[in-house]
PDB file of N, CA and C in Angstrom:
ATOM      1  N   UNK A   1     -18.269  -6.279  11.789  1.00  0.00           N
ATOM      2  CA  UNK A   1     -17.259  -5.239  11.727  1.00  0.00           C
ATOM      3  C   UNK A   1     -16.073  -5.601  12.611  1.00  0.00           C
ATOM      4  N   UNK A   2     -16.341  -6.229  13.724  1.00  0.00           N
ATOM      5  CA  UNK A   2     -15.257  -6.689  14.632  1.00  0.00           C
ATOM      6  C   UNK A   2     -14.230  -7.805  14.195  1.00  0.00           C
ATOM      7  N   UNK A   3     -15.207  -7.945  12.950  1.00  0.00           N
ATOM      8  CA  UNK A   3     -13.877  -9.704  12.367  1.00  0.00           C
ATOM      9  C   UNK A   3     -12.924  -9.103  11.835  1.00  0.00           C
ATOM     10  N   UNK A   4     -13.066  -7.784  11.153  1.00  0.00           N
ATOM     11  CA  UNK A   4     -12.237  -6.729  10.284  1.00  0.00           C
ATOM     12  C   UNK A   4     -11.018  -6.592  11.334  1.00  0.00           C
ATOM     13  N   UNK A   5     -11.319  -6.440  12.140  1.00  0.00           N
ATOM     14  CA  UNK A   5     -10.585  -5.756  13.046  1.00  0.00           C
ATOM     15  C   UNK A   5      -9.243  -6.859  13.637  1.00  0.00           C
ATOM     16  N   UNK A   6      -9.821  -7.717  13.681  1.00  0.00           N
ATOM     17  CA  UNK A   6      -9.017  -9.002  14.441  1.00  0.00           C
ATOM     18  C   UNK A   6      -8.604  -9.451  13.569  1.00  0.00           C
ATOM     19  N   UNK A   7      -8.779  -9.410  11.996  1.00  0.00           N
ATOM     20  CA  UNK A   7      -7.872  -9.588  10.891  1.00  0.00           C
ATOM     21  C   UNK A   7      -6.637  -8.594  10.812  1.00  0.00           C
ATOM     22  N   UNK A   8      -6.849  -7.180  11.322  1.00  0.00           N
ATOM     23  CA  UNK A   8      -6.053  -6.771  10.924  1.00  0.00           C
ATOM     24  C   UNK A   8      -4.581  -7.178  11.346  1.00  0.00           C
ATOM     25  N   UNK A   9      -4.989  -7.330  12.649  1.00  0.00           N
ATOM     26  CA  UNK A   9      -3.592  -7.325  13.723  1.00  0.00           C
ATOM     27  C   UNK A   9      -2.744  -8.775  13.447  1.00  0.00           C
ATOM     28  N   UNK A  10      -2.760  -9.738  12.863  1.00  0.00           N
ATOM     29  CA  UNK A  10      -1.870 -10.391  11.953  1.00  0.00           C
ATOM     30  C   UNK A  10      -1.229  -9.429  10.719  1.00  0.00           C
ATOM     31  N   UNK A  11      -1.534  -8.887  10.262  1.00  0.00           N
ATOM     32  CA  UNK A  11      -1.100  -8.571   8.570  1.00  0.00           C
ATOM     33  C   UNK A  11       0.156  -7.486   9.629  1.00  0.00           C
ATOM     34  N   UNK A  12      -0.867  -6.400  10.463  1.00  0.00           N
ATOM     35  CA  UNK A  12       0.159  -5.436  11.198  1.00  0.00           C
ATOM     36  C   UNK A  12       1.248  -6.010  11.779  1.00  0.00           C
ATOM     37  N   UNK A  13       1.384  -7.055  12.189  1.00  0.00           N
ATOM     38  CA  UNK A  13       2.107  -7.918  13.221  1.00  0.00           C
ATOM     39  C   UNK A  13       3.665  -8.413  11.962  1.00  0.00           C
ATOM     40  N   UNK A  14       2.861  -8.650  11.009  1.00  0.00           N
ATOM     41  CA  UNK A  14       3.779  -8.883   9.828  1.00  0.00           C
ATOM     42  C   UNK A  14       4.431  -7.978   9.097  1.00  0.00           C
ATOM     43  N   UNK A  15       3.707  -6.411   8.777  1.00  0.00           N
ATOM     44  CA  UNK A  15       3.928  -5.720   8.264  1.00  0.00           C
ATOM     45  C   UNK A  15       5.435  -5.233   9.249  1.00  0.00           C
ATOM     46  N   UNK A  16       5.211  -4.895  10.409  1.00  0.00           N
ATOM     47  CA  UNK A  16       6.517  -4.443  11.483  1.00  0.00           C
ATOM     48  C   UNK A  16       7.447  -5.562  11.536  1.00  0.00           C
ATOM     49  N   UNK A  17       7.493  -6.766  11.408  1.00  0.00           N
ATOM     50  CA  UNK A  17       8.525  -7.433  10.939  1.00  0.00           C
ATOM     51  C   UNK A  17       9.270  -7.220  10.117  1.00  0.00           C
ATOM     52  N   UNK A  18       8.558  -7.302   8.644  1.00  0.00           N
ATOM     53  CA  UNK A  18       9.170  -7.169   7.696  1.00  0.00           C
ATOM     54  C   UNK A  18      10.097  -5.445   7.406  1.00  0.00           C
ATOM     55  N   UNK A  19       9.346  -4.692   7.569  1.00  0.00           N
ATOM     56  CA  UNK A  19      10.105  -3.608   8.082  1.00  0.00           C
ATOM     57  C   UNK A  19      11.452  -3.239   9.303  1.00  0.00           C
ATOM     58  N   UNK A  20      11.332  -4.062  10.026  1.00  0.00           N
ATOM     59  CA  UNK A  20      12.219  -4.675  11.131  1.00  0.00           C
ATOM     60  C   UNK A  20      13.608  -5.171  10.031  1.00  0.00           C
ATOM     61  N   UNK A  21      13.010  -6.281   9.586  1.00  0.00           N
ATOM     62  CA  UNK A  21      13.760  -7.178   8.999  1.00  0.00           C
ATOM     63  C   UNK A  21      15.086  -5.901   7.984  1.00  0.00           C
ATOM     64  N   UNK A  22      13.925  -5.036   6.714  1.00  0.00           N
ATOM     65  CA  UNK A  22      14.315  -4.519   5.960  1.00  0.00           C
ATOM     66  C   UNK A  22      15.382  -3.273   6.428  1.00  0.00           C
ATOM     67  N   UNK A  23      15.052  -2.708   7.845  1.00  0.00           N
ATOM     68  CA  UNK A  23      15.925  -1.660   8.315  1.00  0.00           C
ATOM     69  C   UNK A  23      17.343  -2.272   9.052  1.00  0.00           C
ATOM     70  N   UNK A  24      17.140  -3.794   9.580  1.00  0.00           N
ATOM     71  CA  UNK A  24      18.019  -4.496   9.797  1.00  0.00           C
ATOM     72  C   UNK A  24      18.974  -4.640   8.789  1.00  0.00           C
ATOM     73  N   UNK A  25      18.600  -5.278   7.145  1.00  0.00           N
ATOM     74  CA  UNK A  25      19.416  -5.162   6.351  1.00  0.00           C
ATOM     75  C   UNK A  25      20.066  -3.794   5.559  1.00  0.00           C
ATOM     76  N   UNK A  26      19.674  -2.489   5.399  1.00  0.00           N
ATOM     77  CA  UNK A  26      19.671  -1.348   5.195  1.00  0.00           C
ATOM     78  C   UNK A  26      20.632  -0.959   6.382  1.00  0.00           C
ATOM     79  N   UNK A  27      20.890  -1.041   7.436  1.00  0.00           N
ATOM     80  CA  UNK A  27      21.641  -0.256   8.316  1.00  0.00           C
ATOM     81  C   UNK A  27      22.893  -1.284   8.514  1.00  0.00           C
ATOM     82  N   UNK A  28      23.347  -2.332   8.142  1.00  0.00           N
ATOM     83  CA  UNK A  28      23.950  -3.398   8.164  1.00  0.00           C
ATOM     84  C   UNK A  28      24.571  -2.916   7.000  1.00  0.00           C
ATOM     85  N   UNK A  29      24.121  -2.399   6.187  1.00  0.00           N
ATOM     86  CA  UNK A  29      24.760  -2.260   4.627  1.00  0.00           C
ATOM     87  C   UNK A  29      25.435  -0.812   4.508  1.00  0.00           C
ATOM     88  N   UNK A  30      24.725  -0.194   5.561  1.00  0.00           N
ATOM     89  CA  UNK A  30      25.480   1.164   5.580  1.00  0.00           C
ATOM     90  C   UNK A  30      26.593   1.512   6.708  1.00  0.00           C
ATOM     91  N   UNK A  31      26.534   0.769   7.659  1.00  0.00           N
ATOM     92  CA  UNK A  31      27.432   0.778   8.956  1.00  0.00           C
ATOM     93  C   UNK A  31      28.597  -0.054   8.732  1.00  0.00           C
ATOM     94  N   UNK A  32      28.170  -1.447   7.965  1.00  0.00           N
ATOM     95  CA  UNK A  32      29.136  -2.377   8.157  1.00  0.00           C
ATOM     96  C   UNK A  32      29.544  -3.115   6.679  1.00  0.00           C
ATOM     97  N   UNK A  33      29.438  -2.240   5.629  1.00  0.00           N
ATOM     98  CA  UNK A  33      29.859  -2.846   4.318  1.00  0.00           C
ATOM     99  C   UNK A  33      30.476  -4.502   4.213  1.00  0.00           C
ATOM    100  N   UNK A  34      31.481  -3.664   4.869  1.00  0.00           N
ATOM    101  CA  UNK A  34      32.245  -5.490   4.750  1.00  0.00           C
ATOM    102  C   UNK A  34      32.038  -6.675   4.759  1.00  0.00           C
ATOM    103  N   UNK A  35      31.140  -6.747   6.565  1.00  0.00           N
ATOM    104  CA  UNK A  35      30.570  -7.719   6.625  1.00  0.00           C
ATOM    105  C   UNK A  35      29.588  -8.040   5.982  1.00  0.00           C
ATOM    106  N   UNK A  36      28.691  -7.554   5.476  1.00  0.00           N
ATOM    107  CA  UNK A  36      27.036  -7.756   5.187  1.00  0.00           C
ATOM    108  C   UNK A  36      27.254  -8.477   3.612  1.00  0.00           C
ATOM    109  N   UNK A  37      26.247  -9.583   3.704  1.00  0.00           N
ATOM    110  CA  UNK A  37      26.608 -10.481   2.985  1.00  0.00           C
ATOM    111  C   UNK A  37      25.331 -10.334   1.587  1.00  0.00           C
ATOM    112  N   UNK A  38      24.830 -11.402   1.220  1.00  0.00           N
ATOM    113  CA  UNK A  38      24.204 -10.874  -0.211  1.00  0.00           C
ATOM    114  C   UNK A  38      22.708 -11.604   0.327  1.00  0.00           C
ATOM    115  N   UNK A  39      22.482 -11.840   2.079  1.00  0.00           N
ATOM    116  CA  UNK A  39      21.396 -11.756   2.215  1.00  0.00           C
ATOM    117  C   UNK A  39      21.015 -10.242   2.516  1.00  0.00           C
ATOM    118  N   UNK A  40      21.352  -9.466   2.966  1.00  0.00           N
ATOM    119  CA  UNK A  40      21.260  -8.130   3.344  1.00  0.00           C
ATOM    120  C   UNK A  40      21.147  -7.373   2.059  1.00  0.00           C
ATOM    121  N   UNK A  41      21.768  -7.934   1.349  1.00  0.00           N
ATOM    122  CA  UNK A  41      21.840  -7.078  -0.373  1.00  0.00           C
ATOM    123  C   UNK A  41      20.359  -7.082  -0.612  1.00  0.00           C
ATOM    124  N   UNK A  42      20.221  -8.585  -0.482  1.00  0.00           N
ATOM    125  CA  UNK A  42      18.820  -8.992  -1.396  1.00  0.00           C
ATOM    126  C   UNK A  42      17.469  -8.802  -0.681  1.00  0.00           C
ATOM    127  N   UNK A  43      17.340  -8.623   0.571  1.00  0.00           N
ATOM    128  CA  UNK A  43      16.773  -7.971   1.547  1.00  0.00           C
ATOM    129  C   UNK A  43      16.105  -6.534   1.207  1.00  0.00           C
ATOM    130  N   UNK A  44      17.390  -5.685   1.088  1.00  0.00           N
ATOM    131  CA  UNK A  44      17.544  -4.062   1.006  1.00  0.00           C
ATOM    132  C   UNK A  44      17.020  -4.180  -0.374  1.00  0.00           C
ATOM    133  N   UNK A  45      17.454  -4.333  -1.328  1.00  0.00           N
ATOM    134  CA  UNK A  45      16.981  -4.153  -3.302  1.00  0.00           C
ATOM    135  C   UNK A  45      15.674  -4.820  -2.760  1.00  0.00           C
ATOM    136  N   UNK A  46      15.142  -5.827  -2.484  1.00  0.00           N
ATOM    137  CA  UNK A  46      13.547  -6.130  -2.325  1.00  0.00           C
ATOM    138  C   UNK A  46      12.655  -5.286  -1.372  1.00  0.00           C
ATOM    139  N   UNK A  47      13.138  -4.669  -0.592  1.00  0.00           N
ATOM    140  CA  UNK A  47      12.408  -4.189  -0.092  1.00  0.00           C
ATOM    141  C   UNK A  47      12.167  -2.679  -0.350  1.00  0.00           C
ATOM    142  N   UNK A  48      12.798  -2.179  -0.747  1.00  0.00           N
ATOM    143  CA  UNK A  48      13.120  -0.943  -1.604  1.00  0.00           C
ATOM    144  C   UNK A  48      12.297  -1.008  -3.296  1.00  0.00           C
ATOM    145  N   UNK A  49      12.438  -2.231  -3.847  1.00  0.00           N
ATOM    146  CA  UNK A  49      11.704  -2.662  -5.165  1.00  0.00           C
ATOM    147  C   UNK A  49      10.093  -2.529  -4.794  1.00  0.00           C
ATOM    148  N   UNK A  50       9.709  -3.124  -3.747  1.00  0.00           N
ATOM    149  CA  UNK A  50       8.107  -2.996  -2.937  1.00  0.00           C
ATOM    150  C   UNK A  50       7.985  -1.933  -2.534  1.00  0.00           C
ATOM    151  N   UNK A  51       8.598  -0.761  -2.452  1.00  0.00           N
ATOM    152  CA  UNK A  51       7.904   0.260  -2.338  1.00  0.00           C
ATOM    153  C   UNK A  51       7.948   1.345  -3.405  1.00  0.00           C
ATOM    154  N   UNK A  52       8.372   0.697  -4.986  1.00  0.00           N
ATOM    155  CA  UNK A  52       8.117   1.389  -6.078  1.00  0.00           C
ATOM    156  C   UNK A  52       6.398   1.262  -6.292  1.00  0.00           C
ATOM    157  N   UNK A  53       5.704  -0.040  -5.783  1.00  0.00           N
ATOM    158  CA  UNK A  53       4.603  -0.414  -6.289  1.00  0.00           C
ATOM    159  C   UNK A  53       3.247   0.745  -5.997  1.00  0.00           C
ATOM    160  N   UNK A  54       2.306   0.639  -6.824  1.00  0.00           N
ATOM    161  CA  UNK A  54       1.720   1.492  -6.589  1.00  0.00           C
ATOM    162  C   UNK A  54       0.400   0.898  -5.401  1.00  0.00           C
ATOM    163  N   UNK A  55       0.865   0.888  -4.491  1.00  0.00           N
ATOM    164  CA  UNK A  55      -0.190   0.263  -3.445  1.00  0.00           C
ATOM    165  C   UNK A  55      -1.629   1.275  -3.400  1.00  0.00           C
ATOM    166  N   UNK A  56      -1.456   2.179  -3.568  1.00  0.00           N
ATOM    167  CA  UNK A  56      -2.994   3.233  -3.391  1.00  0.00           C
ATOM    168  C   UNK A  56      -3.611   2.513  -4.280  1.00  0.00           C
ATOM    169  N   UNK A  57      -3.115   2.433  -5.646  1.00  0.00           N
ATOM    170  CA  UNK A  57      -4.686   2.133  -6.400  1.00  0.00           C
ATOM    171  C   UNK A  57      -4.931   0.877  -6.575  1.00  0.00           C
ATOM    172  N   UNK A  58      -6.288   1.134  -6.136  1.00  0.00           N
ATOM    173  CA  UNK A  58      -7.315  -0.055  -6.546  1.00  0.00           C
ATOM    174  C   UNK A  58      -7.947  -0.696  -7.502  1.00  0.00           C
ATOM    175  N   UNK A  59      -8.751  -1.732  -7.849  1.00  0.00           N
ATOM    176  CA  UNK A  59      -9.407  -1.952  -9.231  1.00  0.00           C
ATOM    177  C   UNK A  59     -10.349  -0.956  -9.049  1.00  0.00           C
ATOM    178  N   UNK A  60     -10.794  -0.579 -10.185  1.00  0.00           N
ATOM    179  CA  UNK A  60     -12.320   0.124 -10.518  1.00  0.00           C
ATOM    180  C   UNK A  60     -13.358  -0.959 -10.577  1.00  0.00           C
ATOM    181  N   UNK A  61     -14.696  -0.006 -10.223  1.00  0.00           N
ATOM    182  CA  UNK A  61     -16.133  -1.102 -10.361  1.00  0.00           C
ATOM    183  C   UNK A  61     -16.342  -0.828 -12.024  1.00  0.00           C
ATOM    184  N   UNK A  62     -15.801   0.121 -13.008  1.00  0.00           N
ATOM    185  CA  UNK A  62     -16.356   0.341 -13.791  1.00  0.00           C
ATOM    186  C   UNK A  62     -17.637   0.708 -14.569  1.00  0.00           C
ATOM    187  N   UNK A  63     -18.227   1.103 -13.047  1.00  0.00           N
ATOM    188  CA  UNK A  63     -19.308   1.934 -13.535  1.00  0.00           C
ATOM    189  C   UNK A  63     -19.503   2.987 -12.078  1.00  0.00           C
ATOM    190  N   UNK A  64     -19.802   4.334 -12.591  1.00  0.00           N
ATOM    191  CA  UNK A  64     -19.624   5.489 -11.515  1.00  0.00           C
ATOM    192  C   UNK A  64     -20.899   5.824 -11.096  1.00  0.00           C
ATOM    193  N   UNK A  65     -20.911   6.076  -9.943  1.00  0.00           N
ATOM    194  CA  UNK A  65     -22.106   6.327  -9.016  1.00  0.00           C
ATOM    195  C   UNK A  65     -22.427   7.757  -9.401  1.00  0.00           C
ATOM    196  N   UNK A  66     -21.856   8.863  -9.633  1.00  0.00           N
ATOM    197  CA  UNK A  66     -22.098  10.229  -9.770  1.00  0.00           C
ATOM    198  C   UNK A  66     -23.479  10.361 -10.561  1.00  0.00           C
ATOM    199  N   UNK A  67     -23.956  11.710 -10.056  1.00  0.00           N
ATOM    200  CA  UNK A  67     -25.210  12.479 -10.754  1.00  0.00           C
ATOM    201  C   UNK A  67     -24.563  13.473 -11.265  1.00  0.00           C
ATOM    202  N   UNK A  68     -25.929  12.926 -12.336  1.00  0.00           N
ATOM    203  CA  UNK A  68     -25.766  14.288 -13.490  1.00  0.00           C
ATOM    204  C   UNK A  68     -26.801  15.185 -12.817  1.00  0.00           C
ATOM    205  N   UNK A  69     -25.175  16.569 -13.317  1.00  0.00           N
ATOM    206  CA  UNK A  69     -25.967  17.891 -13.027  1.00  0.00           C
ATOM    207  C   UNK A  69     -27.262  18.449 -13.958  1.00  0.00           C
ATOM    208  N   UNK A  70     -28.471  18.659 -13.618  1.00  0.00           N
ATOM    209  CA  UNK A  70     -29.489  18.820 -14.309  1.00  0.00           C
ATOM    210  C   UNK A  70     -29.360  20.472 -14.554  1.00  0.00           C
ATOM    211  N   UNK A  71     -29.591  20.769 -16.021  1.00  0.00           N
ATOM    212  CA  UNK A  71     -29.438  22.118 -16.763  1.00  0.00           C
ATOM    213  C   UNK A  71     -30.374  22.763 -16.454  1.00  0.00           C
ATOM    214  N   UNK A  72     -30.753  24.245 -16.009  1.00  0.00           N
ATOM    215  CA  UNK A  72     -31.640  25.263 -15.922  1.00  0.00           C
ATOM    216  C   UNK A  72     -32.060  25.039 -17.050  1.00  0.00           C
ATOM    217  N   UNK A  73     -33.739  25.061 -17.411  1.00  0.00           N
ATOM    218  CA  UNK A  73     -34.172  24.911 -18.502  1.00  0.00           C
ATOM    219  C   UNK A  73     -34.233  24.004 -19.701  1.00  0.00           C
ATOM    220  N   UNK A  74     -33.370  22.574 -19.235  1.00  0.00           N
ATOM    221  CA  UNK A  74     -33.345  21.247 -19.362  1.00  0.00           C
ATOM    222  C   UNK A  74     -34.979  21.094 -20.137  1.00  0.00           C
ATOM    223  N   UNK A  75     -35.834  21.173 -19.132  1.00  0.00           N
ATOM    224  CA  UNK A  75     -37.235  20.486 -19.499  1.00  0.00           C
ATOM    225  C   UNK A  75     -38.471  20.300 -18.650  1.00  0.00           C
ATOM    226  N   UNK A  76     -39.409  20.404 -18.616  1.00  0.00           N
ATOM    227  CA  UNK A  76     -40.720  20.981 -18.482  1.00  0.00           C
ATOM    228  C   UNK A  76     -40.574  19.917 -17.055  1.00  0.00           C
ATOM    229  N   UNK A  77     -41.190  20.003 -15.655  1.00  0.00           N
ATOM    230  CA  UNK A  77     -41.272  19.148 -14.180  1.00  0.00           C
ATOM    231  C   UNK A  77     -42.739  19.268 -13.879  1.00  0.00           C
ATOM    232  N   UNK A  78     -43.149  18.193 -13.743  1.00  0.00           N
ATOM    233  CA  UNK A  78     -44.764  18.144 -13.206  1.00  0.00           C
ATOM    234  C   UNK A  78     -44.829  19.276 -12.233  1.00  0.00           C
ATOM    235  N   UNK A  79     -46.249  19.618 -11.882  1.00  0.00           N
ATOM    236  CA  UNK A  79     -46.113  20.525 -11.077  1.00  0.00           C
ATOM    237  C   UNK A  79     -46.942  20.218  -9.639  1.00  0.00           C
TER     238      UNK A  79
END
């Protein structure tokens, strides 16, 4: 369980960069039009495009763990 853990803090370490990076180009584009060049463009539209994605969902196992609810009067139970 602890390897989980010490994996994470790379991806996090990356994730606040790139967010870094993306509010860098986003506030550059809104403060300073002029200057900001078509790395900041392409920055802001990509990073804005990645958060159309639908990150929640997952694959399915395609087969469901749930119980069936058993009917009153279903059928006769040893006794």
């Amino acid at each position: 369980m602890a390897a989980r853990g010490v994996a994470l803090v790379p991806v996090a370490a990356l994730g606040l960069v790139a967010g870094g990076l993306w509010w860098w180009a986003v506030l550059r584009l809104a403060l300073v039009p002029d200057q900001a060049g078509l790395v900041e463009g392409a920055v802001a539209a990509g990073g804005w495009g990645l958060s159309l994605l639908p990150v929640h969902v997952t694959a399915s196992r395609g087969v469901t763990r749930a119980s069936r609810r058993r009917r009153s009067g279903g059928g006769s139970a040893p006794l």
